[in-house]
C-alpha atoms as a PDB file:
ATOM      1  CA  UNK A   1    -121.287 101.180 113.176  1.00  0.00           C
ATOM      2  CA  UNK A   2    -120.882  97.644 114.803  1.00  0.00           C
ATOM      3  CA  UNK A   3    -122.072  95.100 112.184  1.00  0.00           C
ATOM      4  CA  UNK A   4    -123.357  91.689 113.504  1.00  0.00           C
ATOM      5  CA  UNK A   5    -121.389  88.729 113.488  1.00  0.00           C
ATOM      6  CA  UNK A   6    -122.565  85.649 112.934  1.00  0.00           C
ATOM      7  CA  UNK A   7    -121.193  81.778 112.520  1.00  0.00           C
ATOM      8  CA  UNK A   8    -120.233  80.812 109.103  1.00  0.00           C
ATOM      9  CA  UNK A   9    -116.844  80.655 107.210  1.00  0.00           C
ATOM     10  CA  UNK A  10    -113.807  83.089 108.600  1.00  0.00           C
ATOM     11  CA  UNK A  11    -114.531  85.677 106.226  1.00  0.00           C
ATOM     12  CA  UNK A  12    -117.545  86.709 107.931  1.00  0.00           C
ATOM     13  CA  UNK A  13    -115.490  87.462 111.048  1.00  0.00           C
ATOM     14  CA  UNK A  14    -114.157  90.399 109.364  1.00  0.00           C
ATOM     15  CA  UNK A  15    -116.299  93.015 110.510  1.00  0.00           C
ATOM     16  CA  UNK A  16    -115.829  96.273 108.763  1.00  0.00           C
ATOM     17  CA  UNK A  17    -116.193  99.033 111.500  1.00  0.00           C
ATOM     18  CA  UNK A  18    -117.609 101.602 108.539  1.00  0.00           C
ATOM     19  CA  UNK A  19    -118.726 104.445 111.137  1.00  0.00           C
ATOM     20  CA  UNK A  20    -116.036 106.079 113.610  1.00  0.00           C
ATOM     21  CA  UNK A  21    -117.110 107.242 117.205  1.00  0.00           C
ATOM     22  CA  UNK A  22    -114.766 108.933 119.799  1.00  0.00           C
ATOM     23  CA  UNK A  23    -115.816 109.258 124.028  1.00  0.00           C
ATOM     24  CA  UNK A  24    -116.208 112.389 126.249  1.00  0.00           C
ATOM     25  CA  UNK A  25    -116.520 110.457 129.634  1.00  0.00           C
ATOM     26  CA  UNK A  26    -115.773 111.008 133.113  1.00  0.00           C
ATOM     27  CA  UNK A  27    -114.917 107.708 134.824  1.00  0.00           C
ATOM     28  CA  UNK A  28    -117.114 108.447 138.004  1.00  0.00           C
ATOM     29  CA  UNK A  29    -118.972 105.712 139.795  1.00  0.00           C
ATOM     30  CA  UNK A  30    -120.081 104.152 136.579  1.00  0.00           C
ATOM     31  CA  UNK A  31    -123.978 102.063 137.983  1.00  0.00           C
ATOM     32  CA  UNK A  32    -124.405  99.046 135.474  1.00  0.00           C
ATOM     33  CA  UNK A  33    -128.185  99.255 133.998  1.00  0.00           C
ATOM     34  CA  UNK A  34    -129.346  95.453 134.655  1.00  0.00           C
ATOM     35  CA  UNK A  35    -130.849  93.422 131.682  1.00  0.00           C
ATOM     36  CA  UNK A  36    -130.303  96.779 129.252  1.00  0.00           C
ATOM     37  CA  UNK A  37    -129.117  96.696 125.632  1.00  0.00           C
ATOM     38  CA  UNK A  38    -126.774  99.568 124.594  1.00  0.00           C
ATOM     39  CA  UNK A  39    -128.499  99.732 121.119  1.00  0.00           C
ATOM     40  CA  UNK A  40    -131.140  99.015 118.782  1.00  0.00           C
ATOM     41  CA  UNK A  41    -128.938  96.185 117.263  1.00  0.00           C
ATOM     42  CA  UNK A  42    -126.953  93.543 118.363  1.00  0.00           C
ATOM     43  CA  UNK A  43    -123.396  94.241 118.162  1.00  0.00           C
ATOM     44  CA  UNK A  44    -120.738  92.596 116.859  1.00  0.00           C
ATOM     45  CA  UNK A  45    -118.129  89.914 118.233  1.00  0.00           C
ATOM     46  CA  UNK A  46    -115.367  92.366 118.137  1.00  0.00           C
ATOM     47  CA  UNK A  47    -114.445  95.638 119.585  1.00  0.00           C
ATOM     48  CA  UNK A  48    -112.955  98.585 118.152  1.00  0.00           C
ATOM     49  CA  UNK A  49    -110.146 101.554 119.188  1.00  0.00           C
ATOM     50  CA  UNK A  50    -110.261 105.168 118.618  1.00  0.00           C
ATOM     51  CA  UNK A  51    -108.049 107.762 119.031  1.00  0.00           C
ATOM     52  CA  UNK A  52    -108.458 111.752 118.575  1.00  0.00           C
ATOM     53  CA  UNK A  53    -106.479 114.893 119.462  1.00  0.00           C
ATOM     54  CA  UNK A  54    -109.974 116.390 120.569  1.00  0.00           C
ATOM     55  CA  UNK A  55    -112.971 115.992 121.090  1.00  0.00           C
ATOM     56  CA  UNK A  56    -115.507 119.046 122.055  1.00  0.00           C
ATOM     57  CA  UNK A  57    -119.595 117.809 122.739  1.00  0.00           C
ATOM     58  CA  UNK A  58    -122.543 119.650 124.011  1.00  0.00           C
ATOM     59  CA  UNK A  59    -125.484 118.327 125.991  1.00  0.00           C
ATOM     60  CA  UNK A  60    -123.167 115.262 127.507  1.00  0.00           C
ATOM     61  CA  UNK A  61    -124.766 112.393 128.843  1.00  0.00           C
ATOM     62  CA  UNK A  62    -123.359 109.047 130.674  1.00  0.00           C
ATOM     63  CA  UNK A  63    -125.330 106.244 131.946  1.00  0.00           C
ATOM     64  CA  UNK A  64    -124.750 102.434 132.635  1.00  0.00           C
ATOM     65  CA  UNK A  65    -125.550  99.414 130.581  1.00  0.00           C
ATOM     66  CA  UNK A  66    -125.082  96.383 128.899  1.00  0.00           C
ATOM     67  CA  UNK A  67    -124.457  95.820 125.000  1.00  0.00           C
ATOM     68  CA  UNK A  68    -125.199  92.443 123.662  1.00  0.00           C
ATOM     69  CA  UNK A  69    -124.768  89.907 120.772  1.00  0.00           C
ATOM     70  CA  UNK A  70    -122.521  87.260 119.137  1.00  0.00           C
ATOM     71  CA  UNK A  71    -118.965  86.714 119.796  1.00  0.00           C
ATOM     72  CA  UNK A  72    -116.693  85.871 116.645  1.00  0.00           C
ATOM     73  CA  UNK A  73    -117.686  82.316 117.020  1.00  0.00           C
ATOM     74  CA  UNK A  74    -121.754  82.876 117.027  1.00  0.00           C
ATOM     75  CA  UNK A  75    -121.677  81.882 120.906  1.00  0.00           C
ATOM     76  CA  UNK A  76    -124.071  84.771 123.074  1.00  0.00           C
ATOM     77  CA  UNK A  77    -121.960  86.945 124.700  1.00  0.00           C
ATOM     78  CA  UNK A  78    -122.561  90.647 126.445  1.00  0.00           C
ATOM     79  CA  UNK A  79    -120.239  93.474 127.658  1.00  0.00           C
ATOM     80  CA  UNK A  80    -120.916  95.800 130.230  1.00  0.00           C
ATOM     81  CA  UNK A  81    -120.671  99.661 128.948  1.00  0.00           C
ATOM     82  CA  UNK A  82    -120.472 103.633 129.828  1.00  0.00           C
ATOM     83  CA  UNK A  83    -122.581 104.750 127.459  1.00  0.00           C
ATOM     84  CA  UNK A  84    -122.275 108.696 126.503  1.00  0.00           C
ATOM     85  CA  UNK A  85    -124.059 110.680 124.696  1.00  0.00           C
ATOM     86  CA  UNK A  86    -124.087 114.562 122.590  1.00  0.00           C
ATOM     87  CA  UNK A  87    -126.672 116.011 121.013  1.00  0.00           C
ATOM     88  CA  UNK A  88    -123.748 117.345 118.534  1.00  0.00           C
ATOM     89  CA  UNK A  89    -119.895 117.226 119.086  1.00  0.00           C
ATOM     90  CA  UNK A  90    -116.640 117.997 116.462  1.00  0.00           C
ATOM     91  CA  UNK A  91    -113.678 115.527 116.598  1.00  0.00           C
ATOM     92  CA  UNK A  92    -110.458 116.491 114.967  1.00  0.00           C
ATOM     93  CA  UNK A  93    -107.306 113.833 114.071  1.00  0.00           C
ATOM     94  CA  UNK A  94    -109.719 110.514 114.563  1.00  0.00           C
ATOM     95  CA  UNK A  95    -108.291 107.259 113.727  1.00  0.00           C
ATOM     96  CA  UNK A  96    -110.645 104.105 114.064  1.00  0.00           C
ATOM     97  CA  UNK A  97    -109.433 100.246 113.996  1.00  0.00           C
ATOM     98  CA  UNK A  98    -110.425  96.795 114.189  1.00  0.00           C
ATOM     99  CA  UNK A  99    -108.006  93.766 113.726  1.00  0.00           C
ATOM    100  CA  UNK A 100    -109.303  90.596 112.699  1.00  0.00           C
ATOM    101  CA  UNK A 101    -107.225  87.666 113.503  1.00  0.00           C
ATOM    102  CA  UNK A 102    -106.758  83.997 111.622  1.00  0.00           C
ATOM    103  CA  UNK A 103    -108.118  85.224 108.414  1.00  0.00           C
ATOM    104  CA  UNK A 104    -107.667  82.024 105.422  1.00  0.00           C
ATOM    105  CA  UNK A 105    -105.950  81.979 102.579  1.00  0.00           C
ATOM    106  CA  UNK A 106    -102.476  82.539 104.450  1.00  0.00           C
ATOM    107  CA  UNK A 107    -103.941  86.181 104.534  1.00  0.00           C
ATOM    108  CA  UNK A 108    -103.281  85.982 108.517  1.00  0.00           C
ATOM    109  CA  UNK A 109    -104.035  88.945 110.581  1.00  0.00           C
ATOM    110  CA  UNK A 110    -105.635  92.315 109.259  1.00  0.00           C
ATOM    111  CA  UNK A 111    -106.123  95.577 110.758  1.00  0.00           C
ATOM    112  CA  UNK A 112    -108.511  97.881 109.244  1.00  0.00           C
ATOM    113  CA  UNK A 113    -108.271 101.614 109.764  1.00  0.00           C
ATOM    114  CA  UNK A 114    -110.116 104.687 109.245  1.00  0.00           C
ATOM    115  CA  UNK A 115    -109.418 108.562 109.465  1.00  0.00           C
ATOM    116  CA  UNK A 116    -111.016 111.647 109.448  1.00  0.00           C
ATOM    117  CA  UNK A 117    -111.054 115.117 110.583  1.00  0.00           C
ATOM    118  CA  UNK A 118    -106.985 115.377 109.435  1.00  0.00           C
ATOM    119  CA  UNK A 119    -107.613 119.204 109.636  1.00  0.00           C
ATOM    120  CA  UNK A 120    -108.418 121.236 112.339  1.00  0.00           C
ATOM    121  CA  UNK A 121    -110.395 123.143 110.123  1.00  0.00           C
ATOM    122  CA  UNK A 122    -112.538 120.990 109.019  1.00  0.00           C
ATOM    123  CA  UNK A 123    -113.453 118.284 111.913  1.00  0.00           C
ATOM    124  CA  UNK A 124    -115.459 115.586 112.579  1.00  0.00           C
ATOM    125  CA  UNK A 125    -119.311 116.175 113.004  1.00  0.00           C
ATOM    126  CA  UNK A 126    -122.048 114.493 114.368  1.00  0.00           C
ATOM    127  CA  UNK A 127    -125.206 114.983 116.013  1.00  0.00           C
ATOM    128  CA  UNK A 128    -127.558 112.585 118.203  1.00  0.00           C
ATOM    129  CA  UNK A 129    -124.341 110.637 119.226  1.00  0.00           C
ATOM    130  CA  UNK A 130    -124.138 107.599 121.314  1.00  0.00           C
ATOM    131  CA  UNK A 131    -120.783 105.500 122.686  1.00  0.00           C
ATOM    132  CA  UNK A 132    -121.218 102.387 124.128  1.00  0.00           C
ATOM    133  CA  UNK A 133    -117.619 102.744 125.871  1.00  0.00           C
ATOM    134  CA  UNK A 134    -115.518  99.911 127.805  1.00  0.00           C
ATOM    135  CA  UNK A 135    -112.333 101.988 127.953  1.00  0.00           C
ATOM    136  CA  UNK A 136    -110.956 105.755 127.869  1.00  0.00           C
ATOM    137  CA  UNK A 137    -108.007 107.277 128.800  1.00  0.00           C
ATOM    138  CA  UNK A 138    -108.165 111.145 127.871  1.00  0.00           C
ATOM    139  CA  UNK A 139    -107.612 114.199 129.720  1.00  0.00           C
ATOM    140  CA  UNK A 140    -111.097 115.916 130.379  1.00  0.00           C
ATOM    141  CA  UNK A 141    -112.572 119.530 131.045  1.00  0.00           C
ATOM    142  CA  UNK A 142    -116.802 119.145 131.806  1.00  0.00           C
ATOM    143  CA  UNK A 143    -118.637 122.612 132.149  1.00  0.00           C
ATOM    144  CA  UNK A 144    -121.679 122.887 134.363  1.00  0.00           C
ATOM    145  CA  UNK A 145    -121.463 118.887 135.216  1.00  0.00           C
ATOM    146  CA  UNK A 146    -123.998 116.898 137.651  1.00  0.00           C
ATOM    147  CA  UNK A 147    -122.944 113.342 138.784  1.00  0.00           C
ATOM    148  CA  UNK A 148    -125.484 110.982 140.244  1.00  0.00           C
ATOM    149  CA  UNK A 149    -128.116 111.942 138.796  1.00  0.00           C
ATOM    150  CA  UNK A 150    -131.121 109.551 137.713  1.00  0.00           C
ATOM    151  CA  UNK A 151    -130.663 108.211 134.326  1.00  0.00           C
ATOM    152  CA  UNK A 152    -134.585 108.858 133.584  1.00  0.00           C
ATOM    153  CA  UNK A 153    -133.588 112.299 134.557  1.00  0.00           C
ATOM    154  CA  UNK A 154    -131.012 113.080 132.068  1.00  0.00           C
ATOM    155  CA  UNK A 155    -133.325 114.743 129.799  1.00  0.00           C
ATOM    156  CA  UNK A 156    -134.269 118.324 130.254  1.00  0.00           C
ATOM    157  CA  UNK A 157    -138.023 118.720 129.226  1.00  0.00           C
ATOM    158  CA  UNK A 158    -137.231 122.675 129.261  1.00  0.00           C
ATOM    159  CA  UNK A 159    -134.344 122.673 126.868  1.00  0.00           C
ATOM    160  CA  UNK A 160    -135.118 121.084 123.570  1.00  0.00           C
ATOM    161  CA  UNK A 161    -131.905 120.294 122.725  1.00  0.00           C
ATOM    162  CA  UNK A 162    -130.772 118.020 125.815  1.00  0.00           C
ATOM    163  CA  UNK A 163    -130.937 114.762 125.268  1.00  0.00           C
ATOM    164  CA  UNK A 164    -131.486 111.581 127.798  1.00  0.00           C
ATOM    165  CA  UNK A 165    -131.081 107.880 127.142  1.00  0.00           C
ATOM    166  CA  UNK A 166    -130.786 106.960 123.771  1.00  0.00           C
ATOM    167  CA  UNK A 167    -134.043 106.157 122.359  1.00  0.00           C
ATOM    168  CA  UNK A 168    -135.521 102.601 121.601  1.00  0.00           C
ATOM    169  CA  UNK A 169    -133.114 101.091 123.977  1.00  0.00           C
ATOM    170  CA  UNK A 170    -133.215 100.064 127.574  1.00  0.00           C
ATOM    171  CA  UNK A 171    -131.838 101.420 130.627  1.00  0.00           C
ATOM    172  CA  UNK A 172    -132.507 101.638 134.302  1.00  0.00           C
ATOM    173  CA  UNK A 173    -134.061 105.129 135.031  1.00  0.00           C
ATOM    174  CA  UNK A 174    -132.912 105.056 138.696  1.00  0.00           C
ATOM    175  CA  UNK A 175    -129.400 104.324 137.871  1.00  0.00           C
ATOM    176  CA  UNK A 176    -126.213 106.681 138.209  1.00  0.00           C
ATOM    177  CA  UNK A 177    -125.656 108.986 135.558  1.00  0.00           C
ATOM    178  CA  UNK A 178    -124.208 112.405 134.437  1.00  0.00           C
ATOM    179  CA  UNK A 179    -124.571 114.967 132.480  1.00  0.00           C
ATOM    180  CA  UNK A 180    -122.794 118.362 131.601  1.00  0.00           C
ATOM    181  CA  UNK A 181    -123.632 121.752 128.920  1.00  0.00           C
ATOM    182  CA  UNK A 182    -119.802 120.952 127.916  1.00  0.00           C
ATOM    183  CA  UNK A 183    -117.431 118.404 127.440  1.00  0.00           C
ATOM    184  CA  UNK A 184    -114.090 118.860 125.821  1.00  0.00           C
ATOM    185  CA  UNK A 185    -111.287 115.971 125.413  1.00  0.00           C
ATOM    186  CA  UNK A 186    -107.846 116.246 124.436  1.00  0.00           C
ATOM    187  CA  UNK A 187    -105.493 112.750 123.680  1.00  0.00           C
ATOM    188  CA  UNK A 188    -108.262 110.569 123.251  1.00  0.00           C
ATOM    189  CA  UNK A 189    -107.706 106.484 123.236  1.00  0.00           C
ATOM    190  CA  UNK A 190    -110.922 104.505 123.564  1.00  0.00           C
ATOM    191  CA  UNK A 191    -111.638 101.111 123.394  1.00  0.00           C
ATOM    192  CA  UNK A 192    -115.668 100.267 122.312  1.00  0.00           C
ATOM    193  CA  UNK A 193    -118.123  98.091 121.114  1.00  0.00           C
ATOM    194  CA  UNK A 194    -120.641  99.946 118.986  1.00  0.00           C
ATOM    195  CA  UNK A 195    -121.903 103.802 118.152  1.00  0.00           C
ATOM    196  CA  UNK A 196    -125.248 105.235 116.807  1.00  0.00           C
ATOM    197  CA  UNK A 197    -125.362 108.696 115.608  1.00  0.00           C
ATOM    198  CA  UNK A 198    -127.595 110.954 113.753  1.00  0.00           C
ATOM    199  CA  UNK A 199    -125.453 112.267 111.115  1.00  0.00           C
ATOM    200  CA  UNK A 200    -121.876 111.953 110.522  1.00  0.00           C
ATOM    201  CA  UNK A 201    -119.754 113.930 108.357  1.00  0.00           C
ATOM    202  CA  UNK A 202    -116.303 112.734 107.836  1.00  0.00           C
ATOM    203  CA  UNK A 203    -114.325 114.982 106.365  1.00  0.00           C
ATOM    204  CA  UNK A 204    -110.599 113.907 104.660  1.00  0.00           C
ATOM    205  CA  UNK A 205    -111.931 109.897 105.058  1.00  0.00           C
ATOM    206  CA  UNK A 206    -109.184 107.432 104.690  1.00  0.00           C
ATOM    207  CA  UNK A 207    -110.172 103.650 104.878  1.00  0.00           C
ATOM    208  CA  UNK A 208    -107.149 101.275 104.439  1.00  0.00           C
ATOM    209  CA  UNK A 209    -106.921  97.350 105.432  1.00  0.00           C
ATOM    210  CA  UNK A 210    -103.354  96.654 106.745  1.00  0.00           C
ATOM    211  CA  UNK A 211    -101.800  93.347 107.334  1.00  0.00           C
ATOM    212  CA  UNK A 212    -100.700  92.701 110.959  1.00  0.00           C
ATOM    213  CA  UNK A 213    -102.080  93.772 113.842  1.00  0.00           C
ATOM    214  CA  UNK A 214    -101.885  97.506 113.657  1.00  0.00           C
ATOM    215  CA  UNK A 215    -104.559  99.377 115.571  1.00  0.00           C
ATOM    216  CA  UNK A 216    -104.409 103.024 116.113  1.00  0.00           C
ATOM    217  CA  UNK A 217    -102.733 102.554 119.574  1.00  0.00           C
END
């Protein structure tokens, strides 16, 4: 998850991205939400990469909007966003990064990286997931997929486990959105600024801090 970051001393810049996320998106007519917040929290100054061999998510949702909070220097700031969502998904090979520049002590730059799901057996999983999403390159299969329809829509009131917007959040209900029974990603690279989830299991979790400036691609 994105932690906040606020003025202070350098250290504090170092945001440790502890949870990973991964995109299933379709990069179709994405309708900006105005004045919405991606999440609950305020997110962090700095964004994050991910990369996966796969990704496969049920009950996809995408919608417009706007994340918002404090750059690295405690200045406002906000970032527009394709936010998608899964009611559950499995991610296999996932590496997650941040790099934090100018660090004291001579330390200098520091990338921090996480992986999980190292075996195809035994993935990534998550349920109630949410992506607040400013880049993706991947090459995508959707099953039973509707674009343009109503973000207040998303939801199906008839199938219990659809989902909609993500909850205690704002979003324009008339905006442009998507949704699809199936999404499935392959060569996943995905730049983003915060995730909410559920539950996530990490399985074969590797954390290391790196010097340099060494993100997962």
């Amino acid at each position: 998850m994105s932690s906040q970051v606020r003025g202070g001393t350098r250290w504090k810049r170092f945001a440790l991205v502890m949870v990973p996320s991964v995109a299933a998106t379709a990069a179709v007519g994405i309708g900006l939400a105005q004045g919405a917040l991606a999440a609950s929290f305020s997110v962090s100054g700095q964004s994050f990469k991910v990369t996966a061999d796969s990704l496969v998510g049920h009950n996809f949702v995408q919608y417009g909007s706007v994340a918002t909070g404090m750059d690295p220097q405690g200045e406002n700031g906000a970032h527009a966003v394709a936010v998608s969502g899964f009611s559950d998904a499995t991610i296999t090979k996932m590496c997650q990064s941040v790099v934090t520049p100018n660090l004291p002590f001579g330390l200098g730059t520091v990338t921090l990286r996480l992986t999980a799901g190292t075996n195809p057996d035994k993935p990534v999983e998550a349920t109630n997931l949410y992506l607040d999403i400013a880049e993706l390159n991947a090459d995508a299969e959707f099953e039973h997929i509707d674009i343009g329809v109503a973000a207040g829509s998303l939801k199906n009131p008839n199938d219990p486990k659809s989902i909609g917007i993500q909850p205690r959040t704002q979003a324009n209900p008339n905006g442009f959105a998507q949704r699809a029974e199936t999404a499935k990603l392959t060569n996943v690279q995905q730049t983003a600024w915060a995730t909410t989830a559920g539950t996530f299991k990490l399985s074969n979790l590797s954390l290391r801090l790196k010097s340099g400036n060494k993100p997962c691609y």
